[in-house]
C-alpha atoms as a PDB file:
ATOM      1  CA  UNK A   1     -41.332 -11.096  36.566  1.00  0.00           C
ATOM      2  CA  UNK A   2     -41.325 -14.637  37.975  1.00  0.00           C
ATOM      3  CA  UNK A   3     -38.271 -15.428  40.438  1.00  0.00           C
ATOM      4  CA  UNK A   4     -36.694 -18.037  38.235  1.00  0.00           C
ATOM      5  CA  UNK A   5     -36.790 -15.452  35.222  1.00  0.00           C
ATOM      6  CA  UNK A   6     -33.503 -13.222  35.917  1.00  0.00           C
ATOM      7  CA  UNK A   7     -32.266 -10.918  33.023  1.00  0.00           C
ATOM      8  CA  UNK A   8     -27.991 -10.985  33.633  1.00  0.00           C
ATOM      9  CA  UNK A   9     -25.628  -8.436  32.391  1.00  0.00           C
ATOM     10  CA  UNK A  10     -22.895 -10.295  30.674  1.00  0.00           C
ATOM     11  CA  UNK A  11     -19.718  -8.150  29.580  1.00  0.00           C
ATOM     12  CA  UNK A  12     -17.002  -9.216  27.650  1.00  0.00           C
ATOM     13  CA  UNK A  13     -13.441  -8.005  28.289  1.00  0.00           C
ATOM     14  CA  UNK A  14     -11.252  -6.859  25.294  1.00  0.00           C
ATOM     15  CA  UNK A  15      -7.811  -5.941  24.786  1.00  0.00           C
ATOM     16  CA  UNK A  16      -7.493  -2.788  23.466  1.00  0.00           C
ATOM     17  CA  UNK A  17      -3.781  -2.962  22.212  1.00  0.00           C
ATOM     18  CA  UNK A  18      -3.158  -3.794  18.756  1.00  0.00           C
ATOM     19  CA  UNK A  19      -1.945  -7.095  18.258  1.00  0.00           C
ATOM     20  CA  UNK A  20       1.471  -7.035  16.317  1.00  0.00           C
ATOM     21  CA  UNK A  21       2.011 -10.591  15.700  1.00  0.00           C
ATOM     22  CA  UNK A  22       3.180 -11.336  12.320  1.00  0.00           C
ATOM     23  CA  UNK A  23       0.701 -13.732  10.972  1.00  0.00           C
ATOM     24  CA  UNK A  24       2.252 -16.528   8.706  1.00  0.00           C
ATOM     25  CA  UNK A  25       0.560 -18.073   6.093  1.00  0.00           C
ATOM     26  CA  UNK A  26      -1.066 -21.299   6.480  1.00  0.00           C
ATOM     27  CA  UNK A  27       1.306 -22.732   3.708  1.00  0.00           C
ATOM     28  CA  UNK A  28       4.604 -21.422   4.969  1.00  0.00           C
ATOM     29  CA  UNK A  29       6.164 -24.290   5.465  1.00  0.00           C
ATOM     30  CA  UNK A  30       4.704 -26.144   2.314  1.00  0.00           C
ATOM     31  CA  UNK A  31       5.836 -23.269  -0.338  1.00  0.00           C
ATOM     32  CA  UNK A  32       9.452 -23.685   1.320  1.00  0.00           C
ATOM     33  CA  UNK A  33       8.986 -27.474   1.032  1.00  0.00           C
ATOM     34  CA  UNK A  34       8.150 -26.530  -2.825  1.00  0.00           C
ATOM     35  CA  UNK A  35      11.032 -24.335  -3.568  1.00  0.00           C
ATOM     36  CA  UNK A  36      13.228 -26.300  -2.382  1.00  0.00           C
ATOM     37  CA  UNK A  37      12.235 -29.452  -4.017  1.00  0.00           C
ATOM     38  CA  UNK A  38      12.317 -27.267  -7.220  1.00  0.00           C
ATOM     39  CA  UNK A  39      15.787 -26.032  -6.548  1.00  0.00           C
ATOM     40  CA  UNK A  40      16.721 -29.727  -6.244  1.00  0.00           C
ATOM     41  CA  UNK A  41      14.737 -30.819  -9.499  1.00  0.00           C
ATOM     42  CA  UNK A  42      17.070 -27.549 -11.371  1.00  0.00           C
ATOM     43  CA  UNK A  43      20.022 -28.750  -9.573  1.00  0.00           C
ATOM     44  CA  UNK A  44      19.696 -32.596 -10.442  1.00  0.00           C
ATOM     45  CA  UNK A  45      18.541 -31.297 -14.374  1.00  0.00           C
ATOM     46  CA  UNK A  46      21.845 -29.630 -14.173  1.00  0.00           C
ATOM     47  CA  UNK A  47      24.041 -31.876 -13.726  1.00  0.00           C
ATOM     48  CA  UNK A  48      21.791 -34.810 -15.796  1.00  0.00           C
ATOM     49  CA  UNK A  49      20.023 -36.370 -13.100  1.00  0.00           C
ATOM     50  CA  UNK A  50      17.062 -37.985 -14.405  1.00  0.00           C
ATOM     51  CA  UNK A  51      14.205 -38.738 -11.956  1.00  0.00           C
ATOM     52  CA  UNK A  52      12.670 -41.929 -11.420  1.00  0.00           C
ATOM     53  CA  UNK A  53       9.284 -42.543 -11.967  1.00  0.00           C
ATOM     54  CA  UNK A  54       8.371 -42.584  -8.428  1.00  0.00           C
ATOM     55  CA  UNK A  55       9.740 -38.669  -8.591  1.00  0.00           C
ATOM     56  CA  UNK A  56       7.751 -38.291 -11.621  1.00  0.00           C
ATOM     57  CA  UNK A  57       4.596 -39.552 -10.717  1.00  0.00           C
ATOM     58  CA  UNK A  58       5.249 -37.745  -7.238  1.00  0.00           C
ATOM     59  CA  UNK A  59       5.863 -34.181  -9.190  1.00  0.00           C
ATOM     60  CA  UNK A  60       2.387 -35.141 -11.297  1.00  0.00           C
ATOM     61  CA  UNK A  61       0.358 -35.651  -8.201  1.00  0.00           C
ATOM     62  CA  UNK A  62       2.103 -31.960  -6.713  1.00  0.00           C
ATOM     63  CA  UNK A  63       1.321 -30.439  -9.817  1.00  0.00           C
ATOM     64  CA  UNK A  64      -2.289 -31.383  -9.769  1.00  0.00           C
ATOM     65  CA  UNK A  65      -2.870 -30.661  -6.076  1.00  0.00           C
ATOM     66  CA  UNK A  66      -1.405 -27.172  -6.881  1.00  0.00           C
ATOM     67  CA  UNK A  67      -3.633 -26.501  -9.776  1.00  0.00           C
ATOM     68  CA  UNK A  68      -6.436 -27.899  -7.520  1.00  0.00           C
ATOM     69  CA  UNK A  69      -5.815 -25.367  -4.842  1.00  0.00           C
ATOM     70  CA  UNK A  70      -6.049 -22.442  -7.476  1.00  0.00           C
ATOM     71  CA  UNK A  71      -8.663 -23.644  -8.719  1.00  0.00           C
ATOM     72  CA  UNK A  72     -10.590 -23.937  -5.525  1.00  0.00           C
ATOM     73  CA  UNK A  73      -9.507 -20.111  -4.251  1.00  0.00           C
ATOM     74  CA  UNK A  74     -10.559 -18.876  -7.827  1.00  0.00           C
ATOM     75  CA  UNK A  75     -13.661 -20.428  -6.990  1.00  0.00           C
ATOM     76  CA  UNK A  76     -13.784 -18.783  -3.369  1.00  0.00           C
ATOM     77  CA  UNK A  77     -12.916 -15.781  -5.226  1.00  0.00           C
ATOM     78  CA  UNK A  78     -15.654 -15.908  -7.468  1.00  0.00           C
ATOM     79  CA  UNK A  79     -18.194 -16.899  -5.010  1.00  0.00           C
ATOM     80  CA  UNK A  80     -17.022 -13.295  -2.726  1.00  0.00           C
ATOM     81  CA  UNK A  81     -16.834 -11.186  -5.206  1.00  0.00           C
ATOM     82  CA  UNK A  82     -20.877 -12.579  -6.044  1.00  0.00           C
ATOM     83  CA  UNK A  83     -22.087 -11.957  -2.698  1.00  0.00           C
ATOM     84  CA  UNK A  84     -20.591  -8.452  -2.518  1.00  0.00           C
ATOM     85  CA  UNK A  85     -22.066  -7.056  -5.708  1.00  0.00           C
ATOM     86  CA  UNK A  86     -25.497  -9.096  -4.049  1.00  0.00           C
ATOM     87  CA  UNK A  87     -25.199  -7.339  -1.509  1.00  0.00           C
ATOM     88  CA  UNK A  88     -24.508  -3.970  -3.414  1.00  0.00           C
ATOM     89  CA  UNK A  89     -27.145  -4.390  -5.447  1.00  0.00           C
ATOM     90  CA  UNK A  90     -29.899  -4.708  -2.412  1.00  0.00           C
ATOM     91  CA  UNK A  91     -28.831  -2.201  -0.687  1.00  0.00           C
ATOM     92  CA  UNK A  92     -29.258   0.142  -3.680  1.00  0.00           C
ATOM     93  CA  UNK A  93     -32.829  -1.220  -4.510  1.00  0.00           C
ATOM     94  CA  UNK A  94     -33.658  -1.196  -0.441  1.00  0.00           C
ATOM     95  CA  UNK A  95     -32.447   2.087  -0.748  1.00  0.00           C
ATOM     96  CA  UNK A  96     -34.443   3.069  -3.837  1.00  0.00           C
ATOM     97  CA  UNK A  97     -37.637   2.100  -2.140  1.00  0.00           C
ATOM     98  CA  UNK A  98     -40.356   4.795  -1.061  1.00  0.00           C
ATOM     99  CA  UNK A  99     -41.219   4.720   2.762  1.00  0.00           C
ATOM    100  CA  UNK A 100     -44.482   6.121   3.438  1.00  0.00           C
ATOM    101  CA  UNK A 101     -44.115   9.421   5.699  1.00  0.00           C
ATOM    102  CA  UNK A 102     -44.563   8.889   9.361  1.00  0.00           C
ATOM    103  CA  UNK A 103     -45.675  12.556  10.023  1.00  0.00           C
ATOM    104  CA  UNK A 104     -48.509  13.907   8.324  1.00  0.00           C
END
């Protein structure tokens, strides 16, 4: 081995307690924005409120982002649930495969 050549031992320190955070969605905040904005809408429909078109066209574009979204994780969905039967499905044939015998 030359001198500048050095192999290092590198360890990484874990935690070995469980974490117990709660983990909040992403969209927390956003699906609380949503319900309440829909309790509003049902509260103003009550009392006959009619929105303006700026609310209108604003409830459009929120509809359309939402279907958006669901389309998009259907998608992501989709595209898992592919890979894990692909991967199913090569492990079987790798599986299936003769190996010649080692020992005679």
């Amino acid at each position: 081995m030359s001198k500048f050549f050095r192999p290092l031992l590198i360890t990484i320190l874990q935690c070995l307690l469980p974490i117990d955070a709660k983990i909040t969605s992403a969209n927390a905040y956003s699906d609380a924005t949503q319900r309440d904005a829909a309790a509003a809408l049902e509260f103003s429909s009550e009392q006959g409120m009619v929105m303006t078109e700026d609310e209108e066209r604003k409830a459009r574009e929120r509809d359309e982002i939402a279907a958006r979204v669901a389309a998009f994780r259907a998608t992501q969905e989709k595209f898992k649930r592919e890979r894990e039967e692909y991967f199913v499905s090569t492990l079987e044939n790798a599986r299936k495969v003769e190996r010649p015998s080692l020992w005679p």
